[in-house]
N, C-alpha and C. Protein backbone atom coordinates (compact mmCIF):
# COMPACT_ATOMS: atom_id res chain seq x y z
N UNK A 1 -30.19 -13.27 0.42
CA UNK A 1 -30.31 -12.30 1.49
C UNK A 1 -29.07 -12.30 2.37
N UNK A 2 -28.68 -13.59 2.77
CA UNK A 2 -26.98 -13.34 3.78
C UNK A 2 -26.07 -12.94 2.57
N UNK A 3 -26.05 -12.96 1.49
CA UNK A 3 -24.75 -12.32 0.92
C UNK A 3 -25.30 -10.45 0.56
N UNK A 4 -26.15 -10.03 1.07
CA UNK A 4 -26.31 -8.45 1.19
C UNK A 4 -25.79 -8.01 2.80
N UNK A 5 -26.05 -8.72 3.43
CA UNK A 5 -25.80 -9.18 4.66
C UNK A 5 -23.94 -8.79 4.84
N UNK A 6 -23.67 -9.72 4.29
CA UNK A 6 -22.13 -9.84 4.43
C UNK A 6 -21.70 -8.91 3.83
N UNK A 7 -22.26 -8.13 2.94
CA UNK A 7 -21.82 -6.86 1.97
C UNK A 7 -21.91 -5.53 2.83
N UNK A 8 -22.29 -5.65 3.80
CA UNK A 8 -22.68 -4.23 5.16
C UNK A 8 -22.14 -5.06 6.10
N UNK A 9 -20.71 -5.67 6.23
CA UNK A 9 -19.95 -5.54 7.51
C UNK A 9 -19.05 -4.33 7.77
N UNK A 10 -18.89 -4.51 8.79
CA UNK A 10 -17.81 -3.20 9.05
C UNK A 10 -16.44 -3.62 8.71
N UNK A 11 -14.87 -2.74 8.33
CA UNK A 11 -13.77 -3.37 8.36
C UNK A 11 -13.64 -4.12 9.36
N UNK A 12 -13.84 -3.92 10.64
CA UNK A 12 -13.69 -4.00 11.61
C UNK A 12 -14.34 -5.55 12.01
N UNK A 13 -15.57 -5.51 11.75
CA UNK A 13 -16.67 -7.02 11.84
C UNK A 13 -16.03 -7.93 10.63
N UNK A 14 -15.82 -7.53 9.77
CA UNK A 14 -14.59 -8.85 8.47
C UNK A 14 -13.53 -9.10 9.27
N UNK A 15 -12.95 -8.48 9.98
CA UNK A 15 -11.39 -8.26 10.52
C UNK A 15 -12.03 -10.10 11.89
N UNK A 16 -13.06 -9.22 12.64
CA UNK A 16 -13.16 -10.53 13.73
C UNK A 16 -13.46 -11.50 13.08
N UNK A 17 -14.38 -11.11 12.18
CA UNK A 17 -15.14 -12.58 11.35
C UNK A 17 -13.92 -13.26 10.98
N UNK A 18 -13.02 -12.50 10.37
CA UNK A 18 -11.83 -13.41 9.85
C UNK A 18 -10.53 -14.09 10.52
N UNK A 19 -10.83 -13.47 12.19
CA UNK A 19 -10.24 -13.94 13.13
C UNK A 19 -10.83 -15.34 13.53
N UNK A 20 -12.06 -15.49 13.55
CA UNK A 20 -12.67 -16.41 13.82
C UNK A 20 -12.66 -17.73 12.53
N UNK A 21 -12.32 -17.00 11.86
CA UNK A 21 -12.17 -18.44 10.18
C UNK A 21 -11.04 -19.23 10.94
N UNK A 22 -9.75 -17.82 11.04
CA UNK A 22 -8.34 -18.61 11.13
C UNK A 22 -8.57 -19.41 12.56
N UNK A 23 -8.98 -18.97 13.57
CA UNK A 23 -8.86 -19.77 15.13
C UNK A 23 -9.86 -21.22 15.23
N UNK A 24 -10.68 -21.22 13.90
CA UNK A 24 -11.91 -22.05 14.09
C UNK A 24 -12.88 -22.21 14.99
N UNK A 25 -12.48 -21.53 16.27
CA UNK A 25 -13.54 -20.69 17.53
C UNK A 25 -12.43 -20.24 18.29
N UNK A 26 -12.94 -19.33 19.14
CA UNK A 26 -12.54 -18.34 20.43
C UNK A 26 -13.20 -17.83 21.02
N UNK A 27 -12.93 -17.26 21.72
CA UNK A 27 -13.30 -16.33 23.06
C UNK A 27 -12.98 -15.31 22.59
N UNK A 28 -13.40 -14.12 23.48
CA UNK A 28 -13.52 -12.49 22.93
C UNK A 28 -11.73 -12.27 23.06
N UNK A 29 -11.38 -12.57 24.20
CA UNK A 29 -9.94 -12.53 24.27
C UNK A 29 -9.17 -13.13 23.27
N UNK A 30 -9.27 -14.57 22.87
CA UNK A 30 -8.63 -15.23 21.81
C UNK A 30 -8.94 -14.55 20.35
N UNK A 31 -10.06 -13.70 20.11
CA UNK A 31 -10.29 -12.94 19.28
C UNK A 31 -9.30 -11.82 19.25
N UNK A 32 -9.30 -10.88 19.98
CA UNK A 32 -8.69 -9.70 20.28
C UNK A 32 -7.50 -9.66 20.23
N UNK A 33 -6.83 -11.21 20.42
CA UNK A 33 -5.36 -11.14 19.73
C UNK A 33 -4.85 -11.49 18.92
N UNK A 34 -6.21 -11.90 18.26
CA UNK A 34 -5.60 -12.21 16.68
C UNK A 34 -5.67 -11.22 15.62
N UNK A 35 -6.08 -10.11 16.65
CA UNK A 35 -6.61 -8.91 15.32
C UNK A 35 -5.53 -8.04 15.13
N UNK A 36 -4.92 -7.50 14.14
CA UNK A 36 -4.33 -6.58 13.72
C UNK A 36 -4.56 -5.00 14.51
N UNK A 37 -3.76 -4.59 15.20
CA UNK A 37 -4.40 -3.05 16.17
C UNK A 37 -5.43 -3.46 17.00
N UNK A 38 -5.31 -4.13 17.74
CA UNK A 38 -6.64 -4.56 18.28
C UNK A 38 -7.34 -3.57 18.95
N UNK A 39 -8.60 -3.53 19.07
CA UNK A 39 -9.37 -2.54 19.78
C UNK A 39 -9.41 -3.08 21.05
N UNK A 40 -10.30 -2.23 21.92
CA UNK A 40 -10.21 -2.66 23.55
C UNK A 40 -11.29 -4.04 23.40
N UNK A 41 -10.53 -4.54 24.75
CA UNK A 41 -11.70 -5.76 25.22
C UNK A 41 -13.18 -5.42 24.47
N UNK A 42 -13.98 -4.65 24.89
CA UNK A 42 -15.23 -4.10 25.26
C UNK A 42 -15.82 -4.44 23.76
N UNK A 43 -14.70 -3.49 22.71
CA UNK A 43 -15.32 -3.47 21.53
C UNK A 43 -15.12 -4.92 21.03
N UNK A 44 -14.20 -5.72 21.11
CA UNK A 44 -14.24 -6.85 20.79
C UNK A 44 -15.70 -8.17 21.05
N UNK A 45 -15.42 -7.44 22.13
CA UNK A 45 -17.46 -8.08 22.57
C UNK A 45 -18.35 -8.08 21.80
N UNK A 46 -18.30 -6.44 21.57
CA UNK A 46 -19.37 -5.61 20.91
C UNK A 46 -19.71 -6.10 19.23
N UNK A 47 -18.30 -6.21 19.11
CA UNK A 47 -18.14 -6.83 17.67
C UNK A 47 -18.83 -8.04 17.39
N UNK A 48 -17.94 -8.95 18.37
CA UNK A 48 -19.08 -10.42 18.00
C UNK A 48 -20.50 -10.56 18.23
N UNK A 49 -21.12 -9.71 19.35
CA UNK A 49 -22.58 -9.41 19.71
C UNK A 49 -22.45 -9.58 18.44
N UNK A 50 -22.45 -8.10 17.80
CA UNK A 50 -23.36 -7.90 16.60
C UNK A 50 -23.31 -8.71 15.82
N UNK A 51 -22.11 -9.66 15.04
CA UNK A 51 -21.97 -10.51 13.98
C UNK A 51 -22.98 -11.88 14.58
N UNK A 52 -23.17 -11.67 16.29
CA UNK A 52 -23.93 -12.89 16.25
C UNK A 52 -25.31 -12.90 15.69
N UNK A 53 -25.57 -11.28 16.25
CA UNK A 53 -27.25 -10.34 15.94
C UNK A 53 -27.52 -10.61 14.84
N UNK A 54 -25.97 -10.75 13.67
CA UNK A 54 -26.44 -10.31 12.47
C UNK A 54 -26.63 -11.85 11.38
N UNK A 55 -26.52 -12.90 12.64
CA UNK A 55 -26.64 -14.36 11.96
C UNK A 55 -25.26 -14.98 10.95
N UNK A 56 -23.68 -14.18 11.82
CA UNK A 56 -22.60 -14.60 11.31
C UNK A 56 -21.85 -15.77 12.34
N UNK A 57 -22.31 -15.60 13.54
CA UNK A 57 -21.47 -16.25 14.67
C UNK A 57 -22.81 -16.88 15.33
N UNK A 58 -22.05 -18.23 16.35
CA UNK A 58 -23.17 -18.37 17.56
C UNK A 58 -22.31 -18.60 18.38
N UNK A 59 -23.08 -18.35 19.48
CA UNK A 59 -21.80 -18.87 20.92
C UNK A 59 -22.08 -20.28 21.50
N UNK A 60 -21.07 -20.75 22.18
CA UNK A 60 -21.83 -21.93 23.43
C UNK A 60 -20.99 -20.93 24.51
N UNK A 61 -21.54 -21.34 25.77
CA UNK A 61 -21.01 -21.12 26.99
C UNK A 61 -19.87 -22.04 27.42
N UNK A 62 -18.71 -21.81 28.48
CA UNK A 62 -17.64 -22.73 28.36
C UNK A 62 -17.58 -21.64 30.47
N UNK A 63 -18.44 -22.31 31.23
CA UNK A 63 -17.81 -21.65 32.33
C UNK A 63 -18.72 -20.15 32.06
N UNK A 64 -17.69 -19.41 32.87
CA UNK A 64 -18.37 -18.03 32.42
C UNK A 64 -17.86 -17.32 31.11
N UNK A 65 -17.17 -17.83 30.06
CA UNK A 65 -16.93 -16.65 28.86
C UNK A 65 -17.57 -18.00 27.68
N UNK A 66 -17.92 -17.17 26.35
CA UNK A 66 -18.50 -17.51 25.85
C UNK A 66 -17.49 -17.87 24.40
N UNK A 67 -17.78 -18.72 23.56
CA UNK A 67 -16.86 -19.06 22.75
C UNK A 67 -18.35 -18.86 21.72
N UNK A 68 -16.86 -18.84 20.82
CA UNK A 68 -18.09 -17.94 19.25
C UNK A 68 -17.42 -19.22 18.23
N UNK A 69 -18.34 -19.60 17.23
CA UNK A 69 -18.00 -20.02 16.28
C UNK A 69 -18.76 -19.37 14.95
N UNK A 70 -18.07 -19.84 13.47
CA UNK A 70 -18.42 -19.08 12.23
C UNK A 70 -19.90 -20.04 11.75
N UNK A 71 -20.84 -19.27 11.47
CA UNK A 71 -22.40 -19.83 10.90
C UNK A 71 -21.93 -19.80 9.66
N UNK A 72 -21.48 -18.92 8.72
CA UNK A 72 -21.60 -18.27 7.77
C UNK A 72 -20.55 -19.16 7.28
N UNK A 73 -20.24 -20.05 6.35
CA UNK A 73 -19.12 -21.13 5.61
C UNK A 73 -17.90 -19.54 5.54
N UNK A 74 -17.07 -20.20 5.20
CA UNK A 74 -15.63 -19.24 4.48
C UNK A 74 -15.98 -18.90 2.82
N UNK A 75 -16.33 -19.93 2.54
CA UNK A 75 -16.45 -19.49 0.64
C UNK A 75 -17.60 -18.39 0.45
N UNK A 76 -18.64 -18.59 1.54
CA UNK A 76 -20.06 -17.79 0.72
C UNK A 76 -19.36 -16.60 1.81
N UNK A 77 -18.38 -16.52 2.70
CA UNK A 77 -18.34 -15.23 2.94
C UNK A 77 -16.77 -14.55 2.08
N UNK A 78 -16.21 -14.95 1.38
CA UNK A 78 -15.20 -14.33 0.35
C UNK A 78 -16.30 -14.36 -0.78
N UNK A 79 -17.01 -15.04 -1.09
CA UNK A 79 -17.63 -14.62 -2.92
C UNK A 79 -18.51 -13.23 -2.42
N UNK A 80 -19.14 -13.54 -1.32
CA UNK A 80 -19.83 -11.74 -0.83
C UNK A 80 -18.96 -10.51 -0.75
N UNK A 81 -17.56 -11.08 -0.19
CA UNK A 81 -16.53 -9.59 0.19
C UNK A 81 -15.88 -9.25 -1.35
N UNK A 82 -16.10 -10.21 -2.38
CA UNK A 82 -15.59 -10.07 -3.32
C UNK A 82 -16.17 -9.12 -4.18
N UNK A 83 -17.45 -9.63 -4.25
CA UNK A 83 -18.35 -9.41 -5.07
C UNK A 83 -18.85 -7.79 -4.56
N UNK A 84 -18.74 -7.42 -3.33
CA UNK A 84 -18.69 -5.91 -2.65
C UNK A 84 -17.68 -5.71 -3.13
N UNK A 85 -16.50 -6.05 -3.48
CA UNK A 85 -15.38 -5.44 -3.68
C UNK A 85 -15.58 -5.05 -5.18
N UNK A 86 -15.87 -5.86 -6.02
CA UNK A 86 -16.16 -5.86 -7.35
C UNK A 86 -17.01 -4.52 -7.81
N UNK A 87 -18.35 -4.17 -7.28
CA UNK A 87 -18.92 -3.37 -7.37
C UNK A 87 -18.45 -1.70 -6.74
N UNK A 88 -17.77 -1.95 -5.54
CA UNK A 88 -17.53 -0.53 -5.03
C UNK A 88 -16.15 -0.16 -5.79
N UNK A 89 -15.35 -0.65 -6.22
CA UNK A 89 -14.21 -0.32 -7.05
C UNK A 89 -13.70 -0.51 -8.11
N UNK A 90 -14.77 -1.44 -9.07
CA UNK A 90 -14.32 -1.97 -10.08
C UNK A 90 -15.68 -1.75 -11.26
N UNK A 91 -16.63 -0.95 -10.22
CA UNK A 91 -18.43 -0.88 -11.14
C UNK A 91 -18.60 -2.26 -11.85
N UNK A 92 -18.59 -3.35 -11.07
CA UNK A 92 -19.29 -4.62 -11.43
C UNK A 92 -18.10 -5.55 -12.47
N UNK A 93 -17.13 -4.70 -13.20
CA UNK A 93 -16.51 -5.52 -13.92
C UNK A 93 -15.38 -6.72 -13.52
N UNK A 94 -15.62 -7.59 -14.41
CA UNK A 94 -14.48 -8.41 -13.85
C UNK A 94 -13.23 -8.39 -14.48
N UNK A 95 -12.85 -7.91 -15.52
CA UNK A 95 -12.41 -7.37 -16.44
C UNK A 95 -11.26 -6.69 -15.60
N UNK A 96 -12.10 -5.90 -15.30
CA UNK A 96 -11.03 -4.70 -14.48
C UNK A 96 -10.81 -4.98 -13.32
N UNK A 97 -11.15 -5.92 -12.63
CA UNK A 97 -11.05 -6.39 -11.10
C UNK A 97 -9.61 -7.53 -11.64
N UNK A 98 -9.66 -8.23 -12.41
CA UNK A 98 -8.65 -9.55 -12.55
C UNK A 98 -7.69 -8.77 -13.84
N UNK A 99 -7.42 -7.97 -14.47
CA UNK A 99 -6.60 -6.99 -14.88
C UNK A 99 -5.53 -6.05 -13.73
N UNK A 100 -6.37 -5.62 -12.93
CA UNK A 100 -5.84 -4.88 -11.73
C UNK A 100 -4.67 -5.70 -11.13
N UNK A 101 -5.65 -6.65 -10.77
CA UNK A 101 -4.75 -7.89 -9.63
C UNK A 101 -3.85 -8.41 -10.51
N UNK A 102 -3.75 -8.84 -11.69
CA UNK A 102 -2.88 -9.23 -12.49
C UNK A 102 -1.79 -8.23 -12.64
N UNK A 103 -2.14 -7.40 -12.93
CA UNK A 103 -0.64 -5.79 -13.27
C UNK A 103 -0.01 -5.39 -12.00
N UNK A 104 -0.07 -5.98 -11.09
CA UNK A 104 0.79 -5.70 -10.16
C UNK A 104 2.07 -6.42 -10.22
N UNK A 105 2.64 -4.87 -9.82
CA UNK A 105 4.38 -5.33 -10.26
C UNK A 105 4.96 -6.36 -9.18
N UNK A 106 4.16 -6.55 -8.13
CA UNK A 106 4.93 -7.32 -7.00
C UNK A 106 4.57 -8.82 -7.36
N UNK A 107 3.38 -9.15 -8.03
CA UNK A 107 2.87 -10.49 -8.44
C UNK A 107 3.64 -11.49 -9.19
N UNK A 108 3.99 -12.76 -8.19
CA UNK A 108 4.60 -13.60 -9.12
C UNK A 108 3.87 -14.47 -9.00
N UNK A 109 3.54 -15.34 -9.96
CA UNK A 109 2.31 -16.22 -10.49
C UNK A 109 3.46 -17.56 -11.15
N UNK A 110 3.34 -18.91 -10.23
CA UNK A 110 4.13 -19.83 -10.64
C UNK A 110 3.31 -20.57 -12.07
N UNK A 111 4.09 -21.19 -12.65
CA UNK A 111 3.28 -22.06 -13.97
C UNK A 111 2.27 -22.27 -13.12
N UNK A 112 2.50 -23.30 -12.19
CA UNK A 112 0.99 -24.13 -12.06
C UNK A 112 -0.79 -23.01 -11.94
N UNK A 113 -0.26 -21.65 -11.30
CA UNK A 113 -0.98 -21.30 -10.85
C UNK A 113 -1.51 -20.48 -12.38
N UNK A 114 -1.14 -20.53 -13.27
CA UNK A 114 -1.29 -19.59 -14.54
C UNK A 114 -1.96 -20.41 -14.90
N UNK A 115 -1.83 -21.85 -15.25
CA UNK A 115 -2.21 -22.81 -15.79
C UNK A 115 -3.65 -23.22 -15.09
N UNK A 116 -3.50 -22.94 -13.62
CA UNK A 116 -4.72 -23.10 -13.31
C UNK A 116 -6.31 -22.25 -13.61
N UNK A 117 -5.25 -20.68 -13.60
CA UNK A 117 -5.94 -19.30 -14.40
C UNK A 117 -6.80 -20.05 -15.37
N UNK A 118 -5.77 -20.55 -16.41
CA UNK A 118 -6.08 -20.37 -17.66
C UNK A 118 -7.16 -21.95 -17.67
N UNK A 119 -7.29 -22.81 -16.85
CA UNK A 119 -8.41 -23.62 -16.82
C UNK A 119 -9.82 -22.98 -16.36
N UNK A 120 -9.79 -22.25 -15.43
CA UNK A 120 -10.78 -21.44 -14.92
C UNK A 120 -11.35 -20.69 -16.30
N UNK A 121 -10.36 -19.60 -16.58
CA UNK A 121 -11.24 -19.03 -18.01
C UNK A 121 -11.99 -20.32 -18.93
N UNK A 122 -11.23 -21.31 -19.04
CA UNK A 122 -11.84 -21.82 -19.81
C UNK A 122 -13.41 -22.41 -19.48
N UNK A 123 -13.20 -22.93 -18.31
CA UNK A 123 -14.29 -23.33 -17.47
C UNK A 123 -15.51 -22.34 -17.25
N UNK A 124 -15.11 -21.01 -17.38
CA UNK A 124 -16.38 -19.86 -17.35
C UNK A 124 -16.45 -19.43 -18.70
N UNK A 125 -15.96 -19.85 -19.77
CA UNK A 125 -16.01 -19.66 -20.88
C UNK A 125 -16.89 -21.35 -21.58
N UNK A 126 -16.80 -22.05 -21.19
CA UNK A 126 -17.87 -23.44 -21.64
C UNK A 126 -19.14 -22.71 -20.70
N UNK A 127 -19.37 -22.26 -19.23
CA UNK A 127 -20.32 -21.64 -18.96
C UNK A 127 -21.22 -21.07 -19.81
N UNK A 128 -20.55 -19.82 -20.38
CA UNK A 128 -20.94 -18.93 -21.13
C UNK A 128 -21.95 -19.30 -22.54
N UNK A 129 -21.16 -19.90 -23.00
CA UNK A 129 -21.42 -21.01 -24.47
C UNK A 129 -22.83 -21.51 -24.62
N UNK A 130 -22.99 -22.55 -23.05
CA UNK A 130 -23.69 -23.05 -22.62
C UNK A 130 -25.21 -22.47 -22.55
């Protein structure tokens, strides 16, 4: 149920959520400047309200402003943005999702990291077998 959850954020609610991975907590302000175009104060609020509403963030109090931290781990919220990603642009395949990302002309991929590729396939390929 939280990874359908995480699949109906807004750009905007990934954008804070992911402000909040990199800062490891903040304040609405310490949020708001870590964001790319930032929106006004107000919406920055508004933003974490909801991610708190929506069982992604909790706050403690610190004085009068409130500091937010992440509920939701980092991994189970990239395998959800992924896995939305997978389906809205790729119709479920992985095929065509790790083909895509691979054919890009800007991609340079050192040995180790090919090598690591190529353990992974193998590793979801004994899966498979299995």
């Amino acid at each position: 149920m939280r990874e359908r959850m995480l699949q109906r954020l807004s750009r905007r609610e990934r954008q804070v959520l992911e402000a909040i991975y990199r800062l490891g907590s903040g304040s609405a302000r310490e949020v708001r400047e870590a964001l790319p175009n930032p929106p006004s104060y107000s919406a920055v609020r508004t933003h974490l309200r909801i991610l708190e509403e929506k069982g992604y963030l909790r706050h403690e109090e610190d004085g009068r402003r409130y500091i937010y931290h992440a509920v939701v781990d980092k991994r189970d919220a990239r395998r959800s943005a992924l896995s939305n990603l997978l389906e809205t642009f790729f119709d479920g395949s992985v095929t065509a999702t790790v083909s895509t990302l691979l054919e890009q002309d800007d991609l340079e991929l050192t040995e180790e990291e090919l090598e690591e590729l190529e353990a992974l396939v193998r590793k979801a390929r004994d899966r498979s077998a299995s």
